[in-house]
N, C-alpha and C. Protein backbone atom coordinates (compact mmCIF):
# COMPACT_ATOMS: atom_id res chain seq x y z
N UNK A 1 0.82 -1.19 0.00
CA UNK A 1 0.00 0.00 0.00
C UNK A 1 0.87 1.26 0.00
N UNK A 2 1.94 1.19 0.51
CA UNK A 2 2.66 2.48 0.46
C UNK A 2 3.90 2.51 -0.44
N UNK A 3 3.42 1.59 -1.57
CA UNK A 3 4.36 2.08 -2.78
C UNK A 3 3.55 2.54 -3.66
N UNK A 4 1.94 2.23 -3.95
CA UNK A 4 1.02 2.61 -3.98
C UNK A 4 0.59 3.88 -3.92
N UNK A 5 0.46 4.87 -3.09
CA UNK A 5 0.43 5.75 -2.69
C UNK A 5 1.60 6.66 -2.76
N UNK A 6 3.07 6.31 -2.89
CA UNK A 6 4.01 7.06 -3.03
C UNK A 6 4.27 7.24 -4.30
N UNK A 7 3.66 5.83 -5.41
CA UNK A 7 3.40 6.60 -6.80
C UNK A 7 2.09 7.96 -6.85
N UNK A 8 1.26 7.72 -6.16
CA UNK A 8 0.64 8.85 -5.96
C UNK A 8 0.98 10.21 -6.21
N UNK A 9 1.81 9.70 -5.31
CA UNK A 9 2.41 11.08 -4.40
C UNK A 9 3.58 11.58 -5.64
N UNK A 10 4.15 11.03 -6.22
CA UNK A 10 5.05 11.61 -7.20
C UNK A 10 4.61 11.97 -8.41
N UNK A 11 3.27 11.41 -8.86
CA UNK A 11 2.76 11.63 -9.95
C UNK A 11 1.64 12.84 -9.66
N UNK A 12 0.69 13.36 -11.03
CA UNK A 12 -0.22 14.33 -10.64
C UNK A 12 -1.24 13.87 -10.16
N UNK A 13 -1.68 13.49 -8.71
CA UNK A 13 -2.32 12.81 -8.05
C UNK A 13 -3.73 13.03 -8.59
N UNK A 14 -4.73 11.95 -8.51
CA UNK A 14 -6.20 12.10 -9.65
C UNK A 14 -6.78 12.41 -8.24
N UNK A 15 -8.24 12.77 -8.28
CA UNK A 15 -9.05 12.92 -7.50
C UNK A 15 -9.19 11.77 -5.96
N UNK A 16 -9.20 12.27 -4.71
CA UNK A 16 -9.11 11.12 -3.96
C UNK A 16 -9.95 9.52 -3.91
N UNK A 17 -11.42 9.74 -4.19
CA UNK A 17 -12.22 8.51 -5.25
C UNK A 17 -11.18 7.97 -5.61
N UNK A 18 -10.49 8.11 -6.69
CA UNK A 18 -9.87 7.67 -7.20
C UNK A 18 -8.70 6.38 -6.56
N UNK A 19 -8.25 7.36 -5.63
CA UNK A 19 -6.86 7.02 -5.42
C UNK A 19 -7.27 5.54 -4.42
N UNK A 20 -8.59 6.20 -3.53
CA UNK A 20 -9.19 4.77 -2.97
C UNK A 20 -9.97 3.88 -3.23
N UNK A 21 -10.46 4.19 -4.71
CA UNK A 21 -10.61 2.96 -5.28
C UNK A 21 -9.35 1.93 -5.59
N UNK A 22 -8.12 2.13 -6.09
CA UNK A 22 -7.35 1.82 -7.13
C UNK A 22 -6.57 1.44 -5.53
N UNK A 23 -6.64 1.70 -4.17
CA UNK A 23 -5.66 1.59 -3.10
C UNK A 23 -7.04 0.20 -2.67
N UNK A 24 -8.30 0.42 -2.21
CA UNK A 24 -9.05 -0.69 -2.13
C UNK A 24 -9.14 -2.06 -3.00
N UNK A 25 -8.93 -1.51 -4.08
CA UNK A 25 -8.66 -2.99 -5.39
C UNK A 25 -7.66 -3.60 -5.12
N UNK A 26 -6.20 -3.27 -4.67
CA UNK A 26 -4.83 -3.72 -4.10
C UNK A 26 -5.02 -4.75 -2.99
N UNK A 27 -5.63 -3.74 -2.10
CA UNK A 27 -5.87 -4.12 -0.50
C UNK A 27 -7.01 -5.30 -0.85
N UNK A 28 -7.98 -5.52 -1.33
CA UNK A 28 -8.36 -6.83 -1.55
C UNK A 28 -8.06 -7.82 -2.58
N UNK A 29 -7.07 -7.48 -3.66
CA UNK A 29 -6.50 -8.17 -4.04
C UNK A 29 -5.44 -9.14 -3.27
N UNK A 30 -4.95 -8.38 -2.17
CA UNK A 30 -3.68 -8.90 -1.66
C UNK A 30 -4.05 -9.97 -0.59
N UNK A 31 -5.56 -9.54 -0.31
CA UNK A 31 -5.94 -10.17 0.94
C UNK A 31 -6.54 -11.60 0.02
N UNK A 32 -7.09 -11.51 -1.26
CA UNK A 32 -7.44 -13.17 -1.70
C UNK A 32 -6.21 -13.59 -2.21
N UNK A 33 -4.95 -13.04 -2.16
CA UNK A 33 -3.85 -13.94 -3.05
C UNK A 33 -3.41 -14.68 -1.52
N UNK A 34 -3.29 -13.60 -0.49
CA UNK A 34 -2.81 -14.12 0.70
C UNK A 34 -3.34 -15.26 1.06
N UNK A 35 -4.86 -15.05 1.14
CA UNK A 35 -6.04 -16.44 1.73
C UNK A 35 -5.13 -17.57 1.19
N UNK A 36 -5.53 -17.42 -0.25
CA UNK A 36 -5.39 -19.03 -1.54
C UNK A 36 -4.38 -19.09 -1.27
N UNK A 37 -3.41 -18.55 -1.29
CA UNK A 37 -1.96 -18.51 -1.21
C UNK A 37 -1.62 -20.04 -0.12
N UNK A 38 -1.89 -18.99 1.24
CA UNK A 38 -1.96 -19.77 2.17
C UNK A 38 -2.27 -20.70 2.43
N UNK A 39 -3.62 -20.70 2.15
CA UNK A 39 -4.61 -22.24 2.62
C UNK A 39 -4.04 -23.33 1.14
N UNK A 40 -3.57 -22.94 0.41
CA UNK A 40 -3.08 -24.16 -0.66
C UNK A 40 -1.54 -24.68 0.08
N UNK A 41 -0.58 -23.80 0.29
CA UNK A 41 0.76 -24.26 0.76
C UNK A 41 0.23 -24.53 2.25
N UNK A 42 -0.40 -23.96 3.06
CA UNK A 42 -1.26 -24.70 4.48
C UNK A 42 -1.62 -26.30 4.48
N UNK A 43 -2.51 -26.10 3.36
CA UNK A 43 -3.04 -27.61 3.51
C UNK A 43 -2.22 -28.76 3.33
N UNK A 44 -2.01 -28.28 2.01
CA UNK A 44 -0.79 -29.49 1.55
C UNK A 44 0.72 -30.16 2.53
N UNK A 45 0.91 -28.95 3.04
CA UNK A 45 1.66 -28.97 4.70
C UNK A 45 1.18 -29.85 5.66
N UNK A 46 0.08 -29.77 5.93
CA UNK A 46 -0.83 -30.42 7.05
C UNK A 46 -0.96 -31.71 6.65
N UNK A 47 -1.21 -31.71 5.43
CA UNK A 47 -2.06 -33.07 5.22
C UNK A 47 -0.69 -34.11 4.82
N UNK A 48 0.21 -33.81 4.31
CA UNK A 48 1.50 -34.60 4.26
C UNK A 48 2.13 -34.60 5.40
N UNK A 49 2.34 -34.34 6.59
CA UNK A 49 2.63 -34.32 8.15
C UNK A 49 1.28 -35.09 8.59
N UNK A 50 0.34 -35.04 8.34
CA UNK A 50 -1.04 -35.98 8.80
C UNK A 50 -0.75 -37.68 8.60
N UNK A 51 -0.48 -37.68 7.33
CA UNK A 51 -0.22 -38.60 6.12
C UNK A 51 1.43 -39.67 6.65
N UNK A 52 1.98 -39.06 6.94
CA UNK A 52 3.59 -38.98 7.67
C UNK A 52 2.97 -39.99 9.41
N UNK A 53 2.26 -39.07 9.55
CA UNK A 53 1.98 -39.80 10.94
C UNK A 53 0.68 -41.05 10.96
N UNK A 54 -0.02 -40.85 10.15
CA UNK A 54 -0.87 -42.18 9.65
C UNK A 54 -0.20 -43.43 9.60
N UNK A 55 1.35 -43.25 8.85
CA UNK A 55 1.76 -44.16 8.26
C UNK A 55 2.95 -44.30 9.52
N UNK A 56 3.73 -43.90 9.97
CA UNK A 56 4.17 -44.02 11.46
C UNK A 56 3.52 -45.00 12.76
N UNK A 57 2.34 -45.04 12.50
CA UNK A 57 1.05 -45.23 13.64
C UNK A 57 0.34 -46.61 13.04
N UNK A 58 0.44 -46.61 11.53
CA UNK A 58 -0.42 -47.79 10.82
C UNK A 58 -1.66 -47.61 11.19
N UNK A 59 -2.33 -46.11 11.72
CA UNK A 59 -3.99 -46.09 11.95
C UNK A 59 -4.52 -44.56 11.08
N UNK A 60 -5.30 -45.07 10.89
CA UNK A 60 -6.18 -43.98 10.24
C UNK A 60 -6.82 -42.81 11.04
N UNK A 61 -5.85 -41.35 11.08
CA UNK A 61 -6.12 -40.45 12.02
C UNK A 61 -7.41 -39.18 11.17
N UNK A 62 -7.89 -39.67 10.35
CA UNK A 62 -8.78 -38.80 9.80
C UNK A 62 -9.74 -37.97 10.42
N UNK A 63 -10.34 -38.89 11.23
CA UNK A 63 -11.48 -38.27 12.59
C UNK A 63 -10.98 -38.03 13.88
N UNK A 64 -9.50 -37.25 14.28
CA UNK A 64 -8.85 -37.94 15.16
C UNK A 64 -8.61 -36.59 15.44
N UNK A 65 -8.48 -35.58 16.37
CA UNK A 65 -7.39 -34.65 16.85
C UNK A 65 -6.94 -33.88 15.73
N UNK A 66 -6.00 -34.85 15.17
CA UNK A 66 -4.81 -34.55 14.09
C UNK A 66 -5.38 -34.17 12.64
N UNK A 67 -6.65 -35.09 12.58
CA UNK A 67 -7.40 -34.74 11.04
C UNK A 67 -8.00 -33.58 11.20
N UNK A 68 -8.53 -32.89 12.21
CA UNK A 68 -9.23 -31.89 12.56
C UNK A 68 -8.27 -30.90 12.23
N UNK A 69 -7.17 -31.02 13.13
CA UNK A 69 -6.49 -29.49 12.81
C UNK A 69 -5.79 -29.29 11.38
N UNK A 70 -5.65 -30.41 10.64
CA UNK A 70 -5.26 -30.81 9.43
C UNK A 70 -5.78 -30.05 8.39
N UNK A 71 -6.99 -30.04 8.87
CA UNK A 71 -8.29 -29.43 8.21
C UNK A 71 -8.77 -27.80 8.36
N UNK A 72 -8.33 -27.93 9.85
CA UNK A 72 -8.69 -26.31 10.15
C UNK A 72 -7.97 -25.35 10.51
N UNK A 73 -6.60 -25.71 10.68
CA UNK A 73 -5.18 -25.05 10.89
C UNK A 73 -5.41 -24.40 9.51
N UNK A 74 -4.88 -25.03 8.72
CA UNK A 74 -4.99 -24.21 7.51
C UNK A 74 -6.08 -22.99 7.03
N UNK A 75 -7.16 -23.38 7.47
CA UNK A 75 -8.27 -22.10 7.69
C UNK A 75 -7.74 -21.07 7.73
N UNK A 76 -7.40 -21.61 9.36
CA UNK A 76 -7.25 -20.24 10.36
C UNK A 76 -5.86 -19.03 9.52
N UNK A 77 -5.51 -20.13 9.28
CA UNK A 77 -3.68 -19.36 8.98
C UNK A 77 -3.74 -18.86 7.59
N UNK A 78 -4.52 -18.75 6.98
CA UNK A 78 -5.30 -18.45 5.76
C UNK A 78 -6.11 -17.34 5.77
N UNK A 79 -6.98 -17.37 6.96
CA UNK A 79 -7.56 -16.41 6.84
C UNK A 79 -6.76 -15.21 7.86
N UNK A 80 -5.98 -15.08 8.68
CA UNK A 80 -4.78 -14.60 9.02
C UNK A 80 -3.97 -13.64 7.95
N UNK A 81 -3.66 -14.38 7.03
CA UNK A 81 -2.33 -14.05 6.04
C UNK A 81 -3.38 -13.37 5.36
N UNK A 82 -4.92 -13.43 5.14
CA UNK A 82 -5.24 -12.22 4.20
C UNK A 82 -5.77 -11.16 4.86
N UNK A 83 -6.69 -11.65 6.00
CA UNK A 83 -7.57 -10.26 6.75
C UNK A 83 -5.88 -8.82 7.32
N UNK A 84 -4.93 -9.68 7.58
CA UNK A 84 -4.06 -8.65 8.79
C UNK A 84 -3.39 -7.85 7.35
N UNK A 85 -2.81 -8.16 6.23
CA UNK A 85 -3.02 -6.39 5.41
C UNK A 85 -4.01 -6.28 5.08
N UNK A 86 -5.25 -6.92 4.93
CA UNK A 86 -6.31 -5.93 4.25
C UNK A 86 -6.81 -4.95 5.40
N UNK A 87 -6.84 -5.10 7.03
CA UNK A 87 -7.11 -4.52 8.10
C UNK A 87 -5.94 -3.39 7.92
N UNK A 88 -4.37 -3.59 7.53
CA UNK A 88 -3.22 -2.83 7.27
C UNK A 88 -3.82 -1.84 6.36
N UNK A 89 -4.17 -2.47 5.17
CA UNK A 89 -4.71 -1.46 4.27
C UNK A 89 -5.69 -0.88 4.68
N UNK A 90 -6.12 -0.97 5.05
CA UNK A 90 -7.70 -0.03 5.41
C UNK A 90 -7.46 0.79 7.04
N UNK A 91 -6.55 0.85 7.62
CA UNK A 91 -5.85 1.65 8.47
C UNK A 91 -4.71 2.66 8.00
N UNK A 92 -4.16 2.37 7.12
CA UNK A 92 -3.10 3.32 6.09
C UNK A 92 -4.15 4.14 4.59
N UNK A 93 -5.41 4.01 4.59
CA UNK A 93 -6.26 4.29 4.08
C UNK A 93 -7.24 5.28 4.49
N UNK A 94 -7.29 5.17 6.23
CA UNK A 94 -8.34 5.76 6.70
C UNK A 94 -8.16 7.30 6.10
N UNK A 95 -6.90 7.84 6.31
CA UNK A 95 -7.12 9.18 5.76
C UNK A 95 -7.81 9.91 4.72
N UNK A 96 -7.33 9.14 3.42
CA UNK A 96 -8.21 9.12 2.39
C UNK A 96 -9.68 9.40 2.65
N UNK A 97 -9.80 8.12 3.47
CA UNK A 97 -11.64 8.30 3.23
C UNK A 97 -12.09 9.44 4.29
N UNK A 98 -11.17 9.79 5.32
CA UNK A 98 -11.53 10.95 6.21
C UNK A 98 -11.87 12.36 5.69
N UNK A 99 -10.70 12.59 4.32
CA UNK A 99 -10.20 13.80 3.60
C UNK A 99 -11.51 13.62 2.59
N UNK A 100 -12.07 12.25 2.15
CA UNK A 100 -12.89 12.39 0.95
C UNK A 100 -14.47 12.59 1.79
N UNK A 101 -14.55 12.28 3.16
CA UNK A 101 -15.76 12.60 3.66
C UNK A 101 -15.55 14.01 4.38
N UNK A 102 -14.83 15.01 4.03
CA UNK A 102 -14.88 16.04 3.99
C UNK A 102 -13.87 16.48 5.31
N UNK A 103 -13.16 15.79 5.97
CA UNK A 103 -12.69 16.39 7.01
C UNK A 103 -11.16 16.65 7.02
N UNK A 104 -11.05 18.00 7.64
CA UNK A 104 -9.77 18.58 7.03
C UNK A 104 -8.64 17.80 8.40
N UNK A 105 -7.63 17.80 7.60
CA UNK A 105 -6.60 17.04 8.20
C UNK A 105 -5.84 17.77 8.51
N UNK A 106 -5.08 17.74 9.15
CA UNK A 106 -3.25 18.52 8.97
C UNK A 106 -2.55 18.58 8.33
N UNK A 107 -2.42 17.76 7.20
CA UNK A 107 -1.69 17.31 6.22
C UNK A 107 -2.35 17.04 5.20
N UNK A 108 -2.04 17.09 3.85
CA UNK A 108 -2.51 16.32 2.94
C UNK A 108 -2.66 15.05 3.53
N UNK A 109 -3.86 14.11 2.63
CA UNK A 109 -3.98 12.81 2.93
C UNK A 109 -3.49 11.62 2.64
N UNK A 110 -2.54 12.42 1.59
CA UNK A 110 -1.52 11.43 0.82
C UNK A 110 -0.32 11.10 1.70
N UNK A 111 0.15 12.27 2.54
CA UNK A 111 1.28 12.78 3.27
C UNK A 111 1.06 11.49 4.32
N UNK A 112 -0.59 11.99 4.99
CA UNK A 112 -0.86 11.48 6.20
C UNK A 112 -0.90 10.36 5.65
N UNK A 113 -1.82 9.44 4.99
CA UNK A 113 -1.50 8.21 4.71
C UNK A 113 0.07 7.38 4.79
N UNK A 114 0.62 8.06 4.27
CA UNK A 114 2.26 7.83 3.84
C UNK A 114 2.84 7.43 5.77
N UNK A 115 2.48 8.67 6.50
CA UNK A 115 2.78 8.77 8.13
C UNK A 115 1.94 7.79 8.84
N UNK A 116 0.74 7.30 8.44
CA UNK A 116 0.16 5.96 8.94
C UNK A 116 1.09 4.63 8.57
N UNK A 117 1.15 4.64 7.12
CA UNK A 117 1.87 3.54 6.55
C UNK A 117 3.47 3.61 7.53
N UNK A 118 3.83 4.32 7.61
CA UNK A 118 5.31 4.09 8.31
C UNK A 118 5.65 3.89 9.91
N UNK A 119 4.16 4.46 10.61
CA UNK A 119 4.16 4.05 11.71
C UNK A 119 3.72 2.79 12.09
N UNK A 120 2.68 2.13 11.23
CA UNK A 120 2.48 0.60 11.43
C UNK A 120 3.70 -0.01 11.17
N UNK A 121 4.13 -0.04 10.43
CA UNK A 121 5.62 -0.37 9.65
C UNK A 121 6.65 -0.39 10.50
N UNK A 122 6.75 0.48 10.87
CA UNK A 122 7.50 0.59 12.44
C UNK A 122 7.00 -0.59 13.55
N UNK A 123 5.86 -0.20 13.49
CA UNK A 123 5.24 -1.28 14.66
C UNK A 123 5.51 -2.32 14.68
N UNK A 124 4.95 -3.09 13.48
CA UNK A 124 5.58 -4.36 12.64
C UNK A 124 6.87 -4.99 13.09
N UNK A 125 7.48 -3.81 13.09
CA UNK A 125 9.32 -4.46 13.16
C UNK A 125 9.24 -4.28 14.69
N UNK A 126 8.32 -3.50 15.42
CA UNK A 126 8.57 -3.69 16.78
C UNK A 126 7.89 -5.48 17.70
N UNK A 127 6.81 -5.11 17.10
CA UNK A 127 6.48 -6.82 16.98
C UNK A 127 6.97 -7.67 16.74
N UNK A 128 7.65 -7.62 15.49
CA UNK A 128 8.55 -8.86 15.25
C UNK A 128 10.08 -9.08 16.06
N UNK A 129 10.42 -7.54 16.51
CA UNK A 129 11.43 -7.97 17.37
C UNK A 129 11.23 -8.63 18.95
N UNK A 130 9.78 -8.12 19.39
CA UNK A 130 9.71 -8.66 20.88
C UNK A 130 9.34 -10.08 21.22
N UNK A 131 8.54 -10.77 19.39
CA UNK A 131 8.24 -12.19 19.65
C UNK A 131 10.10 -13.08 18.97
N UNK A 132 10.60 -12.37 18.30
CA UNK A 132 11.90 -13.03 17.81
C UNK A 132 13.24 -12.81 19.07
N UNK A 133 13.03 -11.95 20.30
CA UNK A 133 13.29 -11.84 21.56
C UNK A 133 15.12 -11.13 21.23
N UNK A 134 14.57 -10.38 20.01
CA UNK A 134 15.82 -8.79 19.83
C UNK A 134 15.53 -7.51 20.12
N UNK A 135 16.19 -7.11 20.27
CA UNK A 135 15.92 -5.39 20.80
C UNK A 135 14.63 -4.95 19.45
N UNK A 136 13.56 -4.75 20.19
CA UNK A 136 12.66 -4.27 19.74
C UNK A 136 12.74 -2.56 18.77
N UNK A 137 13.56 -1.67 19.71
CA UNK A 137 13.85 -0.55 19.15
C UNK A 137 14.22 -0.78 17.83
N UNK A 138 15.52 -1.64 17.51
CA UNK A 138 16.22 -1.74 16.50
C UNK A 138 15.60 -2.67 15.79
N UNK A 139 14.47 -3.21 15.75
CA UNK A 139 13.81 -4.25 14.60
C UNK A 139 13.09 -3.11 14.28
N UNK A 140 12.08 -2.23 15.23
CA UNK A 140 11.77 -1.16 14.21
C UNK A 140 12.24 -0.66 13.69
N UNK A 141 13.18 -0.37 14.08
CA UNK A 141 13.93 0.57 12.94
C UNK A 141 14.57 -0.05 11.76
N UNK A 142 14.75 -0.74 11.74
CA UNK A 142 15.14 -1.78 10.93
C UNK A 142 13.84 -1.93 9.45
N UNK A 143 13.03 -2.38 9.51
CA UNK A 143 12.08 -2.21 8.95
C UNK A 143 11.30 -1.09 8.50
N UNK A 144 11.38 0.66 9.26
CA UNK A 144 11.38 1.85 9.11
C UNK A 144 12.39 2.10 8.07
N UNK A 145 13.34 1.82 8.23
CA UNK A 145 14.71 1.64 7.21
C UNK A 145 14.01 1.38 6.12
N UNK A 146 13.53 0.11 6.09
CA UNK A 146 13.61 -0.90 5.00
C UNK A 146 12.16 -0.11 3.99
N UNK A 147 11.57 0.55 4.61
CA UNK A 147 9.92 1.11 3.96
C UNK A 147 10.87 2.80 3.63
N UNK A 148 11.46 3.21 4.09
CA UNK A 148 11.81 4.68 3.69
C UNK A 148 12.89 4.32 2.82
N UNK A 149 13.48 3.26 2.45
CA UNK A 149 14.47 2.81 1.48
C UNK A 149 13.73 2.54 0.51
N UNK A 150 12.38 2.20 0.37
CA UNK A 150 12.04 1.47 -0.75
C UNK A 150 11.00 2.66 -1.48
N UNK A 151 11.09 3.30 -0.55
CA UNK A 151 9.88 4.70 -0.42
C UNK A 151 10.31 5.55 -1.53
N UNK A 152 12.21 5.67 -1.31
CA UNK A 152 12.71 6.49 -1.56
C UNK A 152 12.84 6.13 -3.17
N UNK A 153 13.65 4.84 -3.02
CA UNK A 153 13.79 4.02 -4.46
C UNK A 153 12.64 4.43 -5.70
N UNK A 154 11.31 4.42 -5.14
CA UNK A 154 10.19 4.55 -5.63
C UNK A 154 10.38 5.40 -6.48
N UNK A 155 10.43 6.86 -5.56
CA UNK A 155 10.75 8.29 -5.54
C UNK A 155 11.33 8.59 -6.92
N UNK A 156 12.80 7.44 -6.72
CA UNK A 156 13.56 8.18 -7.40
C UNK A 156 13.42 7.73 -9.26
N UNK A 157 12.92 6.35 -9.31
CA UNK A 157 12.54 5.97 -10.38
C UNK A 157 11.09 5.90 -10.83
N UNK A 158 10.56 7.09 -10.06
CA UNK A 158 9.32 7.57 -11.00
C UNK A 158 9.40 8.94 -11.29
N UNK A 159 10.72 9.73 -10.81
CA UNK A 159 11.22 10.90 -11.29
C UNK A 159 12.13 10.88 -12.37
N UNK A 160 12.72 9.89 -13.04
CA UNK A 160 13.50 9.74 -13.81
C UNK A 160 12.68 9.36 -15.01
């Protein structure tokens, strides 16, 4: 979403409609590639580790504990990998629709969007450092890095 928007931002930006339609089409695009994505490399995971232990056991665990989560692990972790950016997107979005339902911001909404997108982003790397048990400061930043590097990259090859 925020390379998205930083072409926006470098080009002659179209009407905001616009920009959240074409930022909503992304954001649920990303969220059904994520689902399928998932629940296909999910299942197939599960069910060959199911399959692995069937044949370990010489019993048929289909109705068993193991067939269950076989079945519904993959769900869950599926529907996971698509709802948490499309919830991303539609929080790095809110501005947009704030600015297009008439309410004045501090910033442009492109700007502000851009300052949502980098503070989740931040967050992100703060999350991932406190469950990966590294200095949290420096995983955000790390990943703040990694979105204002790519921000920039953007920048520079849609000015050229």
């Amino acid at each position: 979403m925020l390379g998205l928007i930083i072409g926006f931002m470098v080009s002659d930006p179209p009407p905001v409609a616009i920009i959240i339609s074409a930022c909503l089409g992304a954001a649920i695009a990303l969220a059904v590639s994520g689902v399928s994505s998932a629940y296909v490399s999910e299942s197939a995971e599960r069910l060959r580790a199911l399959e692995q232990l069937q044949d370990a056991m010489a019993v048929d665990l289909g109705e068993s504990f193991h067939g269950d989560a076989a079945r519904w692990v993959p769900m869950m972790i599926a529907l996971v990998n698509g709802l948490a950016p499309l919830v991303i997107s539609m929080l790095i979005m809110m501005p947009l629709w704030l600015a297009h339902a008439g309410v004045q911001l501090p910033v442009a909404p492109l700007k502000m969007a851009v300052l949502v997108a980098l503070v989740l982003i931040f967050f992100l790397g703060v999350f991932l450092g406190r469950i990966s048990g590294v200095s949290w400061w420096r995983s955000g930043l790390q990943t703040l890095l990694v979105a204002l590097l790519t921000a920039a990259l953007i920048t520079f090859i849609a000015s050229n």
